[in-house]
Protein backbone atom coordinates (compact mmCIF):
# COMPACT_ATOMS: atom_id res chain seq x y z
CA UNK A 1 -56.39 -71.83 23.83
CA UNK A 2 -53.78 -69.41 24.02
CA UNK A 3 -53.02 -67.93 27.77
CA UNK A 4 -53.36 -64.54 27.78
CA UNK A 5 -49.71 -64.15 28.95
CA UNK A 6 -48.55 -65.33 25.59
CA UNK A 7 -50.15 -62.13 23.85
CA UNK A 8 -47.90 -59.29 23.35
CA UNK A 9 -48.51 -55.96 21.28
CA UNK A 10 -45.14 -54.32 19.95
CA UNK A 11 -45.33 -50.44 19.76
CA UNK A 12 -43.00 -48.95 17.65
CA UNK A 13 -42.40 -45.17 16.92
CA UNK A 14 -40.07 -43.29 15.25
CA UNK A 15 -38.48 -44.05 11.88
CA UNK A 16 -38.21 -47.18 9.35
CA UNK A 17 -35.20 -48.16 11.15
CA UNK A 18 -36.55 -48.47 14.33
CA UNK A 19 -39.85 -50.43 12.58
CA UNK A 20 -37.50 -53.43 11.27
CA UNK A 21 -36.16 -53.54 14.61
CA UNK A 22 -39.45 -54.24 15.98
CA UNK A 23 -40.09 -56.61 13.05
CA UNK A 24 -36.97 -58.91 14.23
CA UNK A 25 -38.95 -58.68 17.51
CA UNK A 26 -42.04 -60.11 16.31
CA UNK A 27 -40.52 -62.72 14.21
CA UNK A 28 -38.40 -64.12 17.57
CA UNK A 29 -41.90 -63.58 19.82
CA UNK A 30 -43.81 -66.11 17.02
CA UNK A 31 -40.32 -68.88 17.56
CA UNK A 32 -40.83 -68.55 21.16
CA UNK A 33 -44.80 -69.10 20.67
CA UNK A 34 -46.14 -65.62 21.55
CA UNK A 35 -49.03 -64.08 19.69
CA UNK A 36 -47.32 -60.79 18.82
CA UNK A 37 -49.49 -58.04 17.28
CA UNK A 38 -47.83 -54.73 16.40
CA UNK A 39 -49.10 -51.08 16.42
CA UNK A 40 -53.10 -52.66 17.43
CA UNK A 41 -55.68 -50.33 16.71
CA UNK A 42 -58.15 -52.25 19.22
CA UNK A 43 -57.36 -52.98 22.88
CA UNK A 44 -53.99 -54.06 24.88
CA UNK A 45 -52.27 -57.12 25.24
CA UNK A 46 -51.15 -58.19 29.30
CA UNK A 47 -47.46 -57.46 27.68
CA UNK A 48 -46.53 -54.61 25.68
CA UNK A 49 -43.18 -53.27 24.23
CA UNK A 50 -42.63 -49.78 23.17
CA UNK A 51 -40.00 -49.26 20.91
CA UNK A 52 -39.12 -45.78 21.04
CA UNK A 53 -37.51 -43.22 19.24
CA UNK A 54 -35.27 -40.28 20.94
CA UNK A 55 -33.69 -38.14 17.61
CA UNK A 56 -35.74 -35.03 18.41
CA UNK A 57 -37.45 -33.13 20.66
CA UNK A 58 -40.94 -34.03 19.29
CA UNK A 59 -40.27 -37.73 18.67
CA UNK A 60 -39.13 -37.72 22.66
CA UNK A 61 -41.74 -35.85 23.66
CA UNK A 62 -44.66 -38.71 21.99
CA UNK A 63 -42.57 -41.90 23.06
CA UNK A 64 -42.56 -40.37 26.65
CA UNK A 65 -46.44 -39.88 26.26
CA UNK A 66 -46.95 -43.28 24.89
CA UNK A 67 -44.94 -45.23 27.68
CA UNK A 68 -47.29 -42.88 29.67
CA UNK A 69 -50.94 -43.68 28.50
CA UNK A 70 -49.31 -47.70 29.10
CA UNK A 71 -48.79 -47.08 32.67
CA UNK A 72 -51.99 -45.76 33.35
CA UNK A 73 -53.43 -48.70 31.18
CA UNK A 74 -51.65 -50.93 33.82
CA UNK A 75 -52.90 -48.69 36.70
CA UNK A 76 -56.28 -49.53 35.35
CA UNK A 77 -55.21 -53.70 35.31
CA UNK A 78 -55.44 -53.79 31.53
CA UNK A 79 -51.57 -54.09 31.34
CA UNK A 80 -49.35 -56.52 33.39
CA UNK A 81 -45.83 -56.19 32.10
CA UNK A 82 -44.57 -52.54 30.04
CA UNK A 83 -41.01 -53.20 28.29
CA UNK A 84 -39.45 -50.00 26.57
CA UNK A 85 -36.43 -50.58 24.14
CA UNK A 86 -35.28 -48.53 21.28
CA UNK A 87 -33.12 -45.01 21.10
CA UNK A 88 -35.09 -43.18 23.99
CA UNK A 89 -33.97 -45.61 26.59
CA UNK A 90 -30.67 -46.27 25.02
CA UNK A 91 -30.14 -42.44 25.87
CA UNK A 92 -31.20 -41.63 28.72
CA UNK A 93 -30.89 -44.76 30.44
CA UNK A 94 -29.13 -43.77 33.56
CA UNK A 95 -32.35 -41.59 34.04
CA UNK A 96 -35.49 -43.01 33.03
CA UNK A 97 -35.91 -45.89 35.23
CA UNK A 98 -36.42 -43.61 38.35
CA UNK A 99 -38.63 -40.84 36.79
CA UNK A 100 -40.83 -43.75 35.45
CA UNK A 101 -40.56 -46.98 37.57
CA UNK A 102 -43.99 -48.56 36.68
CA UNK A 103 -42.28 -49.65 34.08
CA UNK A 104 -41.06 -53.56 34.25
CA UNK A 105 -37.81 -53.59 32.10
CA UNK A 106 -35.75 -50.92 30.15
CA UNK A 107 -33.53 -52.37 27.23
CA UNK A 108 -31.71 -49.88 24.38
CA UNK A 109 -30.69 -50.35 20.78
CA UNK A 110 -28.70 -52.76 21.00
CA UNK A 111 -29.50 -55.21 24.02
CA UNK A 112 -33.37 -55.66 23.50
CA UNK A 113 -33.00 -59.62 22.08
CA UNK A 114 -32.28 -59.76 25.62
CA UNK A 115 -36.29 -59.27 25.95
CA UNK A 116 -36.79 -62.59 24.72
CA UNK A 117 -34.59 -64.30 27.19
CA UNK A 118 -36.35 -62.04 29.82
CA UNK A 119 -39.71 -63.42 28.54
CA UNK A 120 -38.66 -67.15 27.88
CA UNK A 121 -35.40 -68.14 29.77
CA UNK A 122 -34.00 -68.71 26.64
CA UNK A 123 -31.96 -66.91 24.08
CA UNK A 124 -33.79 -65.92 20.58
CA UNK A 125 -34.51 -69.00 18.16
CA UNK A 126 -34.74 -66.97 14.74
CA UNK A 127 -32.52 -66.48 12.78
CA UNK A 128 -30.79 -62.95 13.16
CA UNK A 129 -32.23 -61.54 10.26
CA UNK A 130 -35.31 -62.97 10.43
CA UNK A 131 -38.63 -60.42 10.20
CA UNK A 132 -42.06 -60.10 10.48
CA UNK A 133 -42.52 -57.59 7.30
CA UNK A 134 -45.11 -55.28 8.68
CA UNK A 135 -45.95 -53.09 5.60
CA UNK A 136 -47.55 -53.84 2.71
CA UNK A 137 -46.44 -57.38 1.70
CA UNK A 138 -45.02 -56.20 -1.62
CA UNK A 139 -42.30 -53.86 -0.08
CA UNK A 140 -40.16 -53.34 3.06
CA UNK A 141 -36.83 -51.55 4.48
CA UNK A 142 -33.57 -52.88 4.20
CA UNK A 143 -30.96 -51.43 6.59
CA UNK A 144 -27.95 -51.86 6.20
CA UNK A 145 -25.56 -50.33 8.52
CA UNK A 146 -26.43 -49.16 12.19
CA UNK A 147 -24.69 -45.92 13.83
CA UNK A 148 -22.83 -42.55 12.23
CA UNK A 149 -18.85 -41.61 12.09
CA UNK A 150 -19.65 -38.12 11.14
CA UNK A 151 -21.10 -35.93 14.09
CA UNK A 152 -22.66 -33.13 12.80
CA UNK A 153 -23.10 -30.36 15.31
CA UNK A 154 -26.76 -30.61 15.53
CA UNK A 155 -27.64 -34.50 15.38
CA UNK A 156 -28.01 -36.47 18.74
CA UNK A 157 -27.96 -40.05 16.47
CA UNK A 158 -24.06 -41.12 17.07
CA UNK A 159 -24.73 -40.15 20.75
CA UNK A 160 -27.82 -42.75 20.33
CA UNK A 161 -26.16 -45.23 18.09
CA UNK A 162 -22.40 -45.31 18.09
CA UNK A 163 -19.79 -45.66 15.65
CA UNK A 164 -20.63 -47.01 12.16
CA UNK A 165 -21.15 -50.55 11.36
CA UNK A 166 -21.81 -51.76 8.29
CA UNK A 167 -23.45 -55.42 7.97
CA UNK A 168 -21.60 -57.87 5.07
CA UNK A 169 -23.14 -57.84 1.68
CA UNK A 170 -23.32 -61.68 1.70
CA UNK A 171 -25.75 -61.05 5.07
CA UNK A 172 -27.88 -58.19 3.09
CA UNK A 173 -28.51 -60.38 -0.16
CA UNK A 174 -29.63 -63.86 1.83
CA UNK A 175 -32.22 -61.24 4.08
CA UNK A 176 -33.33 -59.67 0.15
CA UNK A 177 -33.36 -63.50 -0.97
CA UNK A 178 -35.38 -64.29 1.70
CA UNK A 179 -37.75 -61.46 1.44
CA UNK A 180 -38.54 -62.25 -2.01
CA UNK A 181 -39.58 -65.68 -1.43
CA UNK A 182 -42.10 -64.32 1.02
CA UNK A 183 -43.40 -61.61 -1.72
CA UNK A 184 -41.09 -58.62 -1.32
CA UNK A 185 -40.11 -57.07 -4.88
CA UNK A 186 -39.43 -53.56 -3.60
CA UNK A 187 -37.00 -52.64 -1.31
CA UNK A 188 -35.66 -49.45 0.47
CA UNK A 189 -32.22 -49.33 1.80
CA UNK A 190 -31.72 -47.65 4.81
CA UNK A 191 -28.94 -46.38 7.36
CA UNK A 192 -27.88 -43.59 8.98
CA UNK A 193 -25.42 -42.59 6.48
CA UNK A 194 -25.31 -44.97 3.25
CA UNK A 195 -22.24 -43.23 2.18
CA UNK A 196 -20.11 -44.39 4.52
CA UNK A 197 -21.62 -48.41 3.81
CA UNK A 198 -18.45 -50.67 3.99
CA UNK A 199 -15.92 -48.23 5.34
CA UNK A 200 -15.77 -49.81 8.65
CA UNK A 201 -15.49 -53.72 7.06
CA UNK A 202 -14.18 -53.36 3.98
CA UNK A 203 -11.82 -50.74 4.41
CA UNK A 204 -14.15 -48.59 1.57
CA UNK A 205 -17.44 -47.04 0.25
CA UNK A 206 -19.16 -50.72 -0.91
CA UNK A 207 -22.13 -49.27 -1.69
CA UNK A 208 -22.12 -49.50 -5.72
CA UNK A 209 -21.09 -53.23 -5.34
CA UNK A 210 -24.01 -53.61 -2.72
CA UNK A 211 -26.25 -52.07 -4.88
CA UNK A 212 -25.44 -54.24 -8.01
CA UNK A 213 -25.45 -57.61 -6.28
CA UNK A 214 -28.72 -56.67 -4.74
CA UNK A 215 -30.14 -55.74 -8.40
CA UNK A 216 -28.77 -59.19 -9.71
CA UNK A 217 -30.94 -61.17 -7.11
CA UNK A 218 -34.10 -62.68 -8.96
CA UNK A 219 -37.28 -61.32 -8.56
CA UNK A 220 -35.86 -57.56 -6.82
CA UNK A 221 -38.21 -55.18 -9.02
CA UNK A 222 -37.16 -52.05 -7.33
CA UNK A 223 -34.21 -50.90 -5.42
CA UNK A 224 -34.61 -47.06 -3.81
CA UNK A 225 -31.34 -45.71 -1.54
CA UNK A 226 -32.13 -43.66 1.92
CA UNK A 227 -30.03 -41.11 3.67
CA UNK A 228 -26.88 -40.81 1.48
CA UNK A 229 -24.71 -38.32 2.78
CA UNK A 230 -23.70 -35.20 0.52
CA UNK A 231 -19.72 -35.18 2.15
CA UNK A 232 -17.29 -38.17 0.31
CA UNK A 233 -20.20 -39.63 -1.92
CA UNK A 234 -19.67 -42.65 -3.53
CA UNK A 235 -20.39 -41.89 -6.70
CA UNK A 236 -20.13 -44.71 -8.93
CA UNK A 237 -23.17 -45.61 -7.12
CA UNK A 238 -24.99 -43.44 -9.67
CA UNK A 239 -23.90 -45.63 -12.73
CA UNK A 240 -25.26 -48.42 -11.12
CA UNK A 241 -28.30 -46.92 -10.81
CA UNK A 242 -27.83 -45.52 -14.76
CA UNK A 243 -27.15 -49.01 -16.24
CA UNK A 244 -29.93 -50.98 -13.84
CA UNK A 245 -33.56 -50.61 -14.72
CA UNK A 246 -34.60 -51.95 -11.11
CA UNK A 247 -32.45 -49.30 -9.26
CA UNK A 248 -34.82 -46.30 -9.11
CA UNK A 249 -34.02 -43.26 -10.24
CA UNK A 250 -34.27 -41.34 -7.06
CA UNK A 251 -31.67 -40.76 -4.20
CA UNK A 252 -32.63 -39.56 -0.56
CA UNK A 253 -29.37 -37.66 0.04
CA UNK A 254 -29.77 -34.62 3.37
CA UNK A 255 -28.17 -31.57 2.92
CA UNK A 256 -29.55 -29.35 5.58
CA UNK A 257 -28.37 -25.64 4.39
CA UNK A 258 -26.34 -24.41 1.29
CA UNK A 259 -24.88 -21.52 3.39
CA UNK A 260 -21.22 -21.53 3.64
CA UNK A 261 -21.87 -20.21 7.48
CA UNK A 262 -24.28 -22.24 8.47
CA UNK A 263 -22.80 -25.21 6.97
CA UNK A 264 -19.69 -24.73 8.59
CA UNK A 265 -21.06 -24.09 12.06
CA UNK A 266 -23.28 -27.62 11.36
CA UNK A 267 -20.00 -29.29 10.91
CA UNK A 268 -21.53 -30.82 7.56
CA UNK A 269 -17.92 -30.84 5.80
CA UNK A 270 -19.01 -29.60 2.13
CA UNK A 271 -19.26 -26.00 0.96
CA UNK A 272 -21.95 -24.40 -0.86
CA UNK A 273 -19.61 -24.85 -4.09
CA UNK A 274 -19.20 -28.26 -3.56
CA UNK A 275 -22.88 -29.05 -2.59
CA UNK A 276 -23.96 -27.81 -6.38
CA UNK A 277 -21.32 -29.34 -8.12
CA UNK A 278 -22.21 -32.59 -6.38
CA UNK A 279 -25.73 -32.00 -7.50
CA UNK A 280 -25.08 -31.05 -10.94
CA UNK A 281 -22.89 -34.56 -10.87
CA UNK A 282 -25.41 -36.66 -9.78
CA UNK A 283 -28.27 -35.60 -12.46
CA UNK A 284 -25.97 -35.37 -15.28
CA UNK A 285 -25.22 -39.80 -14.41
CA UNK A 286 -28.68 -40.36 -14.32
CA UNK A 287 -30.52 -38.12 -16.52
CA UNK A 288 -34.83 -38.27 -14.87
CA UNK A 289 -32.92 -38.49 -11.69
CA UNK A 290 -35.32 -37.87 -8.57
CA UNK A 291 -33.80 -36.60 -5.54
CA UNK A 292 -35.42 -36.14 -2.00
CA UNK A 293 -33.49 -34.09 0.19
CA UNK A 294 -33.59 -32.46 3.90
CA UNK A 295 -33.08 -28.98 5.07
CA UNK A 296 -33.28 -27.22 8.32
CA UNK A 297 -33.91 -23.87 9.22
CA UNK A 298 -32.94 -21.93 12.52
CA UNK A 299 -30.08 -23.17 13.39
CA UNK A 300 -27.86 -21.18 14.82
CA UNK A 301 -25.98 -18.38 13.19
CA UNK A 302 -28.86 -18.51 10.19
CA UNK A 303 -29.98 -14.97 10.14
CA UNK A 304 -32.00 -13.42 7.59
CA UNK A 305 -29.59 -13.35 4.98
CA UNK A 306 -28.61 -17.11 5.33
CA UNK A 307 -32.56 -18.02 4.87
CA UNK A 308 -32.50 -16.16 1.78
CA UNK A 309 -29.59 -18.24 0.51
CA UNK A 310 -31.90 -21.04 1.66
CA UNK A 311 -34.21 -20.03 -0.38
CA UNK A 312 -32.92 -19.03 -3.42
CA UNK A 313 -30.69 -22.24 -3.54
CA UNK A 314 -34.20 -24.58 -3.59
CA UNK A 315 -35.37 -22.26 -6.44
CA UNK A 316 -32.04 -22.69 -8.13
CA UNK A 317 -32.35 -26.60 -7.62
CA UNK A 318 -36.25 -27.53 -7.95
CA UNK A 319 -35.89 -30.50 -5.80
CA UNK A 320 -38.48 -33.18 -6.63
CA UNK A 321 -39.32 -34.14 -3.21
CA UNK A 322 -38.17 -32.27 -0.26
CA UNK A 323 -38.86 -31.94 3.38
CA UNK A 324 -37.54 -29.24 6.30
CA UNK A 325 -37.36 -28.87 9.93
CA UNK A 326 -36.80 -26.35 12.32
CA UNK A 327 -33.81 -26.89 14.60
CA UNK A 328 -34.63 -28.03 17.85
CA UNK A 329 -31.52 -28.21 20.53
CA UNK A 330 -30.53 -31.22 21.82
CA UNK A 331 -28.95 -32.38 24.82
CA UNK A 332 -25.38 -32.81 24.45
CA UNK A 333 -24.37 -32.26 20.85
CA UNK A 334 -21.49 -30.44 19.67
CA UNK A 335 -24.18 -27.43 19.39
CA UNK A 336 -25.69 -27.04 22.30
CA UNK A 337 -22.28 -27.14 23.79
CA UNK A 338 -21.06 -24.67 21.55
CA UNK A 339 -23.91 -22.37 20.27
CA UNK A 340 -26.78 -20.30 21.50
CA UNK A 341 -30.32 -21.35 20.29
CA UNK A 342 -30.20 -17.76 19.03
CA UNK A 343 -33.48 -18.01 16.86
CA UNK A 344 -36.75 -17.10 18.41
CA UNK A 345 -39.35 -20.35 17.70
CA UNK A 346 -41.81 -18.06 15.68
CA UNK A 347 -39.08 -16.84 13.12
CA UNK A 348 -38.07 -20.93 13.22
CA UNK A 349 -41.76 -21.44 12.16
CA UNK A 350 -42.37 -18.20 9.87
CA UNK A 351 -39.01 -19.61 7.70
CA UNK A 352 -40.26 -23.09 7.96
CA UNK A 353 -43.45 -21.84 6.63
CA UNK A 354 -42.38 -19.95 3.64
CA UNK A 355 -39.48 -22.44 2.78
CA UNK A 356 -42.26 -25.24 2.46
CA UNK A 357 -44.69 -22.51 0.41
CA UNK A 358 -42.04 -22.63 -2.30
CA UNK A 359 -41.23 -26.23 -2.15
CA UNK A 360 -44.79 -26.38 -2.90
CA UNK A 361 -45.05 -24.24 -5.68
CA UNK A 362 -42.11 -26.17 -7.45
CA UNK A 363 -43.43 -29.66 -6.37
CA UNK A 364 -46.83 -28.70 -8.59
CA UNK A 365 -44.82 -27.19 -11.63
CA UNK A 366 -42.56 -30.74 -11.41
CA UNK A 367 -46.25 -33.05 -10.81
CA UNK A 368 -48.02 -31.10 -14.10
CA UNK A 369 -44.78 -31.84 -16.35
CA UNK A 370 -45.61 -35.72 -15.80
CA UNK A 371 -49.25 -34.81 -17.25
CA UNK A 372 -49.65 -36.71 -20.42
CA UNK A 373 -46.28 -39.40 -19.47
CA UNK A 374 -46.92 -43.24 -19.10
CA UNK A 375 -44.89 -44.12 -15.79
CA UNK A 376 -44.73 -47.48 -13.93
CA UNK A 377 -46.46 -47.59 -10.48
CA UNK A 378 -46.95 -50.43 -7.70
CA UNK A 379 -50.85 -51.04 -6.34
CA UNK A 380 -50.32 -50.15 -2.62
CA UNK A 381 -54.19 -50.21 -1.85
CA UNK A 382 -57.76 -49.92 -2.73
CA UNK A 383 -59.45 -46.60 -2.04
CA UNK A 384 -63.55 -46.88 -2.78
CA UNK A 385 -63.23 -44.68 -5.96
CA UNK A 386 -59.71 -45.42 -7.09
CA UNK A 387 -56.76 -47.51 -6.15
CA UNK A 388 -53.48 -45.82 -4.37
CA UNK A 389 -49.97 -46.26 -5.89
CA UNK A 390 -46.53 -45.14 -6.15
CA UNK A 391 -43.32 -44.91 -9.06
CA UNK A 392 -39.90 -45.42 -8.95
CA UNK A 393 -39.81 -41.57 -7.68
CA UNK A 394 -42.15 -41.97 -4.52
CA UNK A 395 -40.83 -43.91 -1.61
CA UNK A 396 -43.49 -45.34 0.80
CA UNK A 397 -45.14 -42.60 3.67
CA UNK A 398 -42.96 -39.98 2.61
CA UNK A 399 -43.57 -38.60 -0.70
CA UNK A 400 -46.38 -38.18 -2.96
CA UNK A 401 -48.73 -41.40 -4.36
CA UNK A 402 -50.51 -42.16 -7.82
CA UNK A 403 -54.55 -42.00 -7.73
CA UNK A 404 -55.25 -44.82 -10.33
CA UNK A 405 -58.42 -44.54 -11.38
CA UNK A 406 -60.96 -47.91 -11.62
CA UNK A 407 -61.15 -49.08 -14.68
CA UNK A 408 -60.15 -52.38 -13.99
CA UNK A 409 -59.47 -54.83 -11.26
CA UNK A 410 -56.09 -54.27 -9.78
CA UNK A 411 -54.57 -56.14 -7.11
CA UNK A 412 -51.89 -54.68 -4.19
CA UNK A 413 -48.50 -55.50 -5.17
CA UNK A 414 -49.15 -55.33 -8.65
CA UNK A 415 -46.66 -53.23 -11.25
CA UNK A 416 -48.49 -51.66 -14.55
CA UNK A 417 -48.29 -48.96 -16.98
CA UNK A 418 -50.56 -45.89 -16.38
CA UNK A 419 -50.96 -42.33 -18.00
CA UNK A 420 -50.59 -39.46 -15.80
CA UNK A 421 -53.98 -37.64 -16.55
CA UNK A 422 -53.82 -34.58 -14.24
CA UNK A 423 -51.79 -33.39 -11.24
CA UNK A 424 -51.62 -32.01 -7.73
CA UNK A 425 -48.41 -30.66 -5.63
CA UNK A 426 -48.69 -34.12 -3.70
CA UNK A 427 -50.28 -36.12 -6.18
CA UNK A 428 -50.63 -37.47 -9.58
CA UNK A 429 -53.62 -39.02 -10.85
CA UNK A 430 -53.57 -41.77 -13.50
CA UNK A 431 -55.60 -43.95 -15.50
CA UNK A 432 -54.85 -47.90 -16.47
CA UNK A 433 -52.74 -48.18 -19.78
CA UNK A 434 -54.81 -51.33 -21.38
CA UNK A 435 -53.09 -54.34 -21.75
């Protein structure tokens, strides 16, 4: 039997980046013999690890709560050992080991295989890359670069993360090769800033030729790209994705505001101008072209007028998918050195409010044009009156599923033909195209 020191539980919050970081975790735990169990819905382990996430003021706010309910857990003698890693503790190091000392061991972003050594005496056995794919077995994130070159005024992540560093495509395709053998046919590449992949190692943008020797790889059903950046994008990424039938037609690309003011004052390094044309560039390569994209209100400087630029420009565009955020300050960026958090928190949340209103108005005009289509999806899960599923257009957690209805037997991980049926702002629903 198992001592009960051997069991861990790995807590990760935050974003997919931070989750394959704690799936490298788990897969050197297993070599050095622990039973690892992540996110556990049922009890505490004598060890746990938080990996936490420190972008915004709400994401500090819950891993600061979290590392909290664990020390009172160990004040109670369920816990012996609390660990925190990840991009809270990598900024605000110098700080958090007096304001919460029941905690055993602080490591960052960088530094936390050193948790292993801590644990073992010995440095990691797995291989670098090596992961415990915690999602559905049939998909998982790829990242592919770590940190951000381009310091926008309101972003705390190259504070968090550093400079840019890209990892070598030969590295990326053995992890995808890898991945498939163990199941994985979709994948979604990650970074900070996928524009800037290869600047750093290959002296320029590599993305396209990542892209297409990722497509190449055997068994690789669907490719989807995260976080492109709108400033210098590489754009003959987008006939890669034209001329490949497993590169999906969607692109996650942030572009915050479309006010020259605003914009400028974010230090985003496009104009308003340049943002459409960009836009109109990337749908006229790939014609059904789905793109997700960020904005943020409240920022400072964004008065009424700005807003309504806002506004009108998401009308203008009809984004497919499309999420928004109100600013929140944070410590030590080029704004909150610079700028006043000038807007009161109610106007933040009245324009967040009636931004999202339209975005849902459009999102159920785009849903009820699919009515009638036959579209591809992937079986995520089984619901007791129909089975849950995604296309090409819906990335995992983020954007809207398929509601296949039961006709047949369907399996997770399995790709078929269905008919969209009907339609809901967040939702299609579908029905089994017989074989």
């Amino acid at each position: 039997m198992t001592a009960p020191s051997r069991q861990v539980d790995v807590v990760t919050l935050g974003c997919s980046k931070n989750l394959i970081d704690s799936e490298r975790l788990l897969a050197m735990l297993a070599d050095a013999g622990y039973i690892a169990r992540h996110n556990p819905e049922d009890g505490v382990s004598p060890i746990v690890i938080i990996n936490t996430c420190g972008f915004i003021g709400d994401a500090k706010e819950e891993s600061i709560d979290t590392i909290l309910s664990y020390v009172k857990a160990k004040a109670d003698g369920l816990v012996d050992e609390i660990i925190v890693m990840g991009c809270l503790s990598e900024r605000y190091r110098a700080d958090l080991p007096a304001e919460i000392d029941e905690v055993d061991a602080w490591y960052g972003k960088f530094d936390w295989h050193g948790i292993i050594e801590r644990l073992t005496g010995r440095h990691p056995g797995a291989a670098p890359y090596d992961r415990v794919v915690t999602t559905t077995r049939h998909h998982a994130f790829l990242k592919i670069a770590e940190g951000c070159n381009r310091f926008c005024a309101f972003c705390a992540i190259p504070l968090i993360t550093g400079r840019y560093h890209s990892r070598t495509i030969e590295e990326i395709a053995d992890e995808v090769r890898t991945l498939v053998s163990r199941g994985v046919r979709e994948f979604n590449i990650i970074a900070q800033d996928l524009s800037s992949y290869g600047t750093d190692i290959y002296g320029r943008m590599e993305l396209p030729r990542l892209v297409s020797t990722l497509a190449d790889i055997p068994g690789v059903h669907w490719l989807r790209l995260h976080y492109a950046y709108p400033s210098q994008f590489p754009m003959e990424v987008m006939d890669v994705m034209a001329s490949r039938p497993n590169v999906c037609a969607y692109l996650d690309i942030a572009l915050q505001h479309i006010s020259d003011n605003v914009l400028s004052r974010m230090r985003r390094h496009i104009t308003a101008n340049e943002t459409r044309a960009l836009l109109a560039e990337l749908r006229r390569r790939v014609p059904g072209l789905h793109i997700r994209t960020t904005l943020m209100v409240g920022f400072p400087g964004e008065g009424e007028k700005e807003f309504q630029e806002l506004l009108d420009f998401v009308r203008e565009q009809r984004f497919e998918r499309m999420g928004a955020f109100a600013y929140c300050e944070e410590d030590d960026t080029y704004a909150a050195k610079n700028f006043t958090d000038s807007v009161p928190d109610d106007v933040k949340q009245e324009r967040l409010a009636r931004l999202m209103a339209l975005q849902e108005e459009i999102s159920l005009e785009i849903q009820q044009s699919k009515i009638g289509s036959v579209i591809e999806v992937v079986v995520d899960s089984e619901e007791d009156d129909y089975y849950v599923g995604r296309s090409q257009w819906d990335s995992p957690e983020v954007d809207p599923e398929v509601l296949i209805e039961k006709t047949r037997p369907l399996r997770p991980g399995q790709f078929l033909n269905v008919r969209v049926t009907d339609a809901l702002p967040f939702e299609l629903i579908a029905r089994p195209i017989d074989d």
